[in-house]
N, C-alpha and C. Protein backbone atom coordinates (compact mmCIF):
# COMPACT_ATOMS: atom_id res chain seq x y z
N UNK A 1 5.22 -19.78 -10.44
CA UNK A 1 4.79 -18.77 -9.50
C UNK A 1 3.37 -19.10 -9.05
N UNK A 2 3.41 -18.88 -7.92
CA UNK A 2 2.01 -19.47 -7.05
C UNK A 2 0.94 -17.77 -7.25
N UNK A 3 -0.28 -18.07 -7.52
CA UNK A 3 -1.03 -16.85 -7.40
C UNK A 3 -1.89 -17.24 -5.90
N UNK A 4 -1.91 -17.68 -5.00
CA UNK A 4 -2.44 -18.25 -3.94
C UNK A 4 -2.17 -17.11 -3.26
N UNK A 5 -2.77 -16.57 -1.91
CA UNK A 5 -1.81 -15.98 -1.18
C UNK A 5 -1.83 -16.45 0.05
N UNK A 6 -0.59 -16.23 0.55
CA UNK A 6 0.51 -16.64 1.49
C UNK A 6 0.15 -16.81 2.76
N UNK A 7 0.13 -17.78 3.88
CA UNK A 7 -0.14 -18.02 5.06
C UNK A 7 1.15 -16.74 5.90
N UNK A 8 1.58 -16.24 5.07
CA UNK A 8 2.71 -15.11 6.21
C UNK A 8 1.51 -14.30 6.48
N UNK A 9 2.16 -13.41 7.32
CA UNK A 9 1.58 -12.00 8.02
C UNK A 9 2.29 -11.04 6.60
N UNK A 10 1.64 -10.10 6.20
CA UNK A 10 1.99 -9.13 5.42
C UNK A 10 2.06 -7.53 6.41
N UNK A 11 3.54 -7.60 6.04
CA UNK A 11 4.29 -6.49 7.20
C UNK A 11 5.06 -5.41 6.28
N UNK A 12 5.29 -4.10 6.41
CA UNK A 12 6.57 -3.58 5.42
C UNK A 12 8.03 -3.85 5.78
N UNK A 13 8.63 -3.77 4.61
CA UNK A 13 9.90 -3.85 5.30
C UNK A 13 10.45 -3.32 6.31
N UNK A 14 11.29 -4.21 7.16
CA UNK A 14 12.13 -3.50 8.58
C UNK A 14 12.58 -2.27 8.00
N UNK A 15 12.91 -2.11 7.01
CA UNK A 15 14.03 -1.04 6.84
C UNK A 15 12.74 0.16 6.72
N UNK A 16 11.95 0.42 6.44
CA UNK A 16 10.67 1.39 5.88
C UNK A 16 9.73 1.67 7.52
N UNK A 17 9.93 0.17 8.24
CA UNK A 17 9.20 0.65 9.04
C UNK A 17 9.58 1.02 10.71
N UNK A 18 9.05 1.99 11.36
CA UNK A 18 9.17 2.98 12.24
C UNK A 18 9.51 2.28 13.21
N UNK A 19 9.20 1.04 13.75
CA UNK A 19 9.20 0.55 14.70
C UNK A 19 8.82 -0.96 14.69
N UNK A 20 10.15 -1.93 14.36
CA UNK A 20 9.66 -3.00 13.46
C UNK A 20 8.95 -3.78 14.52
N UNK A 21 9.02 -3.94 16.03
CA UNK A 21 8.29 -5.36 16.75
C UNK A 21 7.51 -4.14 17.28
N UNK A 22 7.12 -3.28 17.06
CA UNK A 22 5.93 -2.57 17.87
C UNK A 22 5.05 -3.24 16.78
N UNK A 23 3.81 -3.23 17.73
CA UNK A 23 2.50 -3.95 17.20
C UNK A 23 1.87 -2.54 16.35
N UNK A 24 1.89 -1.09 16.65
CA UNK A 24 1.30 -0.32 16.39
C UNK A 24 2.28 0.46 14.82
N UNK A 25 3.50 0.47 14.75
CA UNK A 25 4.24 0.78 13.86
C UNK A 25 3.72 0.60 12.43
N UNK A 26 2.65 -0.30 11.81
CA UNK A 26 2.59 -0.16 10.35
C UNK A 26 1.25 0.84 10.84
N UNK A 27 0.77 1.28 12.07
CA UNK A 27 -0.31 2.20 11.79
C UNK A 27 0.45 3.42 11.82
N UNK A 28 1.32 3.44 12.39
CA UNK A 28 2.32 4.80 12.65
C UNK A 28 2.71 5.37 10.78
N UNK A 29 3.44 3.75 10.54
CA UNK A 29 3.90 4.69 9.03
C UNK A 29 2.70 4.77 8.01
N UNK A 30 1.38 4.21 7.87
CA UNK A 30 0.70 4.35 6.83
C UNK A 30 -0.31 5.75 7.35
N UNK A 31 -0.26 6.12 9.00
CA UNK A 31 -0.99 6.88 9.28
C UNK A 31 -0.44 7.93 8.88
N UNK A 32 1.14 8.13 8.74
CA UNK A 32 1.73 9.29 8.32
C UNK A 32 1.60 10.06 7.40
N UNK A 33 1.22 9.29 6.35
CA UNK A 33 1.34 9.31 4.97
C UNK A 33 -0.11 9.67 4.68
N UNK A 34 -1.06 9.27 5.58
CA UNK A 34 -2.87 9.65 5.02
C UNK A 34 -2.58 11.44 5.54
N UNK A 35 -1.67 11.59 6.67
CA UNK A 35 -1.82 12.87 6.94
C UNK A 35 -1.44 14.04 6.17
N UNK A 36 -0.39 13.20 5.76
CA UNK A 36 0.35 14.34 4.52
C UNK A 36 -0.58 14.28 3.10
N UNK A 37 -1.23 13.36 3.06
CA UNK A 37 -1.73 13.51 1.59
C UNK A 37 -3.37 14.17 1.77
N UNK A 38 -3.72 14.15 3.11
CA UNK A 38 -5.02 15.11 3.51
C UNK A 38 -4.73 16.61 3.09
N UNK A 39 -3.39 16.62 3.73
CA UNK A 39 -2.78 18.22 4.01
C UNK A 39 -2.46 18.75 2.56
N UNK A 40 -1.39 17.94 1.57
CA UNK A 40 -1.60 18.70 0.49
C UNK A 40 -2.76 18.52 -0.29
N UNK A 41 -3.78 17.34 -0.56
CA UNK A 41 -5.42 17.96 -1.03
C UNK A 41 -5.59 18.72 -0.79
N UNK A 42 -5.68 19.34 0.76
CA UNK A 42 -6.30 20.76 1.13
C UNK A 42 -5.69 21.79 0.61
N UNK A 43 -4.46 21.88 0.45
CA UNK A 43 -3.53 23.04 0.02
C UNK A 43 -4.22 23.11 -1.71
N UNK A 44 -4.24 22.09 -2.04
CA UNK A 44 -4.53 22.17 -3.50
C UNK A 44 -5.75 22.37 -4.09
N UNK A 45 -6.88 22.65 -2.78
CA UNK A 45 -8.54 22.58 -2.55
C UNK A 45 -9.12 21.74 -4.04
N UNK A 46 -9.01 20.35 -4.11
CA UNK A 46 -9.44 19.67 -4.85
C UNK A 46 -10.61 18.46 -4.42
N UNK A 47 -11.12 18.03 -5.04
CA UNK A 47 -11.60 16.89 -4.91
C UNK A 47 -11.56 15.33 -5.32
N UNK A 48 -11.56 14.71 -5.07
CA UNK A 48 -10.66 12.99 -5.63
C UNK A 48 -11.74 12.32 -5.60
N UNK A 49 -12.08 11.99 -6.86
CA UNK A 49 -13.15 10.44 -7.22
C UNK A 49 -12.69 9.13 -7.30
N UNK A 50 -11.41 9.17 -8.33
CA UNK A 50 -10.91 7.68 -8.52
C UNK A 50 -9.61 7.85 -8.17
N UNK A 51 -8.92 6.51 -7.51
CA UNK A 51 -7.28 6.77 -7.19
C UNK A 51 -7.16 5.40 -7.80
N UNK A 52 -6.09 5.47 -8.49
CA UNK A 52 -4.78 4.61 -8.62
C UNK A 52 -4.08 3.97 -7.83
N UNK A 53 -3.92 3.19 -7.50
CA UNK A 53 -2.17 2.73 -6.79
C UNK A 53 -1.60 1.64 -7.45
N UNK A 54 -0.93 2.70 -7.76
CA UNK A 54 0.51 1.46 -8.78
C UNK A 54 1.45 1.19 -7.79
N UNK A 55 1.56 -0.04 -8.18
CA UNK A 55 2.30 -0.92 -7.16
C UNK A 55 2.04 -1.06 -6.33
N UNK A 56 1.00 -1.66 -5.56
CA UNK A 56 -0.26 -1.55 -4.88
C UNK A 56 0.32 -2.71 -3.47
N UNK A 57 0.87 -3.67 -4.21
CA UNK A 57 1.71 -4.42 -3.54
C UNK A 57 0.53 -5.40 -3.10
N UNK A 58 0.25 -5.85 -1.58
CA UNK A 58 -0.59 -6.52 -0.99
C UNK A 58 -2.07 -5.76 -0.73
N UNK A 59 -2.17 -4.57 -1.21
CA UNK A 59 -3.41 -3.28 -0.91
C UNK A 59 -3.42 -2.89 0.76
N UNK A 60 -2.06 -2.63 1.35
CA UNK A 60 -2.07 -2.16 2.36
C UNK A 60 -2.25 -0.89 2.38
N UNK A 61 -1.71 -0.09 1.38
CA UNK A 61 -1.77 1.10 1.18
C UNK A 61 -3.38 1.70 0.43
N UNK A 62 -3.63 0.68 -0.39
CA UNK A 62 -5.04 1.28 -0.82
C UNK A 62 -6.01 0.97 0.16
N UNK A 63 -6.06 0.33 1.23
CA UNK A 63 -6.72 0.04 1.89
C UNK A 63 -6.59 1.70 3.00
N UNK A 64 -5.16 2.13 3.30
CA UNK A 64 -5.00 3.52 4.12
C UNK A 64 -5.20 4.47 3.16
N UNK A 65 -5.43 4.67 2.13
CA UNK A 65 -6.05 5.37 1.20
C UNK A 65 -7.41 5.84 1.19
N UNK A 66 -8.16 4.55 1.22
CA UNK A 66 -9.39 4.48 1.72
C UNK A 66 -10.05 5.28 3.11
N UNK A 67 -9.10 4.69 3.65
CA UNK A 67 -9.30 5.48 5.32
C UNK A 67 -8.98 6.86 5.18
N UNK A 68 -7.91 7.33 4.55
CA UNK A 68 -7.73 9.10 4.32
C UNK A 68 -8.95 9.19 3.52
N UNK A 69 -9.39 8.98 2.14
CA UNK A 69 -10.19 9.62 1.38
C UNK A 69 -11.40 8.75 1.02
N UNK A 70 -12.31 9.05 2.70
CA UNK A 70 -13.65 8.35 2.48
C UNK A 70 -14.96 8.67 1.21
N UNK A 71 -14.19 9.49 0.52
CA UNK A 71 -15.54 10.33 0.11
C UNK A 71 -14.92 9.84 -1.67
N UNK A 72 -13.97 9.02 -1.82
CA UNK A 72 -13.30 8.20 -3.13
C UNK A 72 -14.33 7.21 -3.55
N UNK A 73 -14.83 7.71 -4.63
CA UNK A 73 -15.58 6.17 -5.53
C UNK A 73 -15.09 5.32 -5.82
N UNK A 74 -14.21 4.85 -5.60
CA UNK A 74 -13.08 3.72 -6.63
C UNK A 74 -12.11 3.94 -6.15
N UNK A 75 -11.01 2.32 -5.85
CA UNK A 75 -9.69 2.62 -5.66
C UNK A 75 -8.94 1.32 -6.22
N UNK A 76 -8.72 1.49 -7.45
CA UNK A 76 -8.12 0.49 -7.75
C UNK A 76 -6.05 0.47 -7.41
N UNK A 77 -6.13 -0.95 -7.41
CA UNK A 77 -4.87 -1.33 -7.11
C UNK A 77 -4.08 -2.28 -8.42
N UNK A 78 -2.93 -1.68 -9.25
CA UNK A 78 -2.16 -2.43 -9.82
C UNK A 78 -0.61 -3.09 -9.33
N UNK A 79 -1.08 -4.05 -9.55
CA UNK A 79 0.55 -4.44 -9.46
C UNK A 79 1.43 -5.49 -10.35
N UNK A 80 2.59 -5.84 -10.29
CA UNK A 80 3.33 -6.69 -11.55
C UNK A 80 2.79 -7.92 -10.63
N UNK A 81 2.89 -8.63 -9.66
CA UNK A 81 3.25 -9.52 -8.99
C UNK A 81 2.37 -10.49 -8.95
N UNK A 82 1.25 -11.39 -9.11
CA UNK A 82 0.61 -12.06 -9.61
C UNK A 82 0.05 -12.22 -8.13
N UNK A 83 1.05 -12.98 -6.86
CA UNK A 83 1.09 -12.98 -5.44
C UNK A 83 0.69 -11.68 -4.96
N UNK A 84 1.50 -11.10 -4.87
CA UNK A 84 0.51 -9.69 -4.17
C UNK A 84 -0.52 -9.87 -4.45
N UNK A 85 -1.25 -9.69 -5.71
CA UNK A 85 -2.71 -9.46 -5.95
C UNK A 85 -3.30 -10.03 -5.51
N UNK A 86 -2.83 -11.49 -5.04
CA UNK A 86 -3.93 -12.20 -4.84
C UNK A 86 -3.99 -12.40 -3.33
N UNK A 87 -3.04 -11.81 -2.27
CA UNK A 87 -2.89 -11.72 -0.86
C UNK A 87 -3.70 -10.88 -1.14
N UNK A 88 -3.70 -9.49 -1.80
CA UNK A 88 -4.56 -8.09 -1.66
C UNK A 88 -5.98 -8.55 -1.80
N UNK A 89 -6.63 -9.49 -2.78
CA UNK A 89 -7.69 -10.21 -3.15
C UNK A 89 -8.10 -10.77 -2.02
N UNK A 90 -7.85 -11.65 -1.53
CA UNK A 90 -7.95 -12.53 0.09
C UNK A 90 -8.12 -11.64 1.19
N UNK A 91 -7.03 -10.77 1.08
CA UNK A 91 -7.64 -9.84 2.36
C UNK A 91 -8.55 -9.21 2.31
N UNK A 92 -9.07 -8.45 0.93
CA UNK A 92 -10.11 -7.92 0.65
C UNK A 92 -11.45 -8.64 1.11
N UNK A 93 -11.45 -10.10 0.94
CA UNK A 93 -12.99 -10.83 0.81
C UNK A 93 -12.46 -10.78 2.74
N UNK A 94 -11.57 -11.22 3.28
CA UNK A 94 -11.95 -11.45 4.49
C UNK A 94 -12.48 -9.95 5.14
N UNK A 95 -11.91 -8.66 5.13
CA UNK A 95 -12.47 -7.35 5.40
C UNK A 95 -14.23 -7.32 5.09
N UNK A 96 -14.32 -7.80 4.09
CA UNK A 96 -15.92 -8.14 3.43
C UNK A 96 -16.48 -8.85 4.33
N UNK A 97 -16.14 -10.45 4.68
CA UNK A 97 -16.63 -10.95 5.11
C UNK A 97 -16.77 -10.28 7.20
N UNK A 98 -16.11 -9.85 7.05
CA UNK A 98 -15.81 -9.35 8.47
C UNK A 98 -16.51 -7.67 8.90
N UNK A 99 -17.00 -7.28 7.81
CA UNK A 99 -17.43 -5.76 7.72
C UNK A 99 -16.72 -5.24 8.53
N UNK A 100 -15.49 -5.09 8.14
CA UNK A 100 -13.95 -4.42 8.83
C UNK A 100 -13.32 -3.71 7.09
N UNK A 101 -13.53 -2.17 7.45
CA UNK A 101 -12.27 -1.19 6.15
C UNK A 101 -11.66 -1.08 7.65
């Protein structure tokens, strides 16, 4: 198993996502999901320091995590996959290097 990560494009699956050759569709489904998880925080009037994401996959999702809950100290990402982590790792330094969340 290669821990390198991958010259592909990291996309969700066709089947998960809204609109697979729209260019805008993985903002459609990850935007969905920051909305609903704004809405029940608020219902639950809490506050969030550290998040989790298990199964974190490539950190597409902790990365829209980020974008819902700017005010999060920490967001770590686990996953089994050795590859994911290390696509999630790579994209991370290029966002860094690019001062792009």
């Amino acid at each position: 198993m290669c821990t390198q990560p991958s010259s592909l494009p990291t996309i969700p699956a066709p089947t998960t996502h809204p609109q697979p050759t729209h260019p805008s569709g993985d903002e459609q489904l990850r935007g969905g999901y920051s909305r609903v998880l704004q809405q029940l925080l608020g219902q639950l009037d809490v506050t969030v320091q550290d998040v989790v994401d298990l199964g974190c996959a490539t950190g597409l999702s902790s990365l829209e995590l980020l974008r819902a809950l700017p005010e999060v100290e920490s967001i770590i990402g686990i996953d089994l996959s050795p590859h994911f982590l290390a696509v999630a790792q790579y994209e991370q330094q290029q966002r860094m290097v690019c001062d792009v969340l």
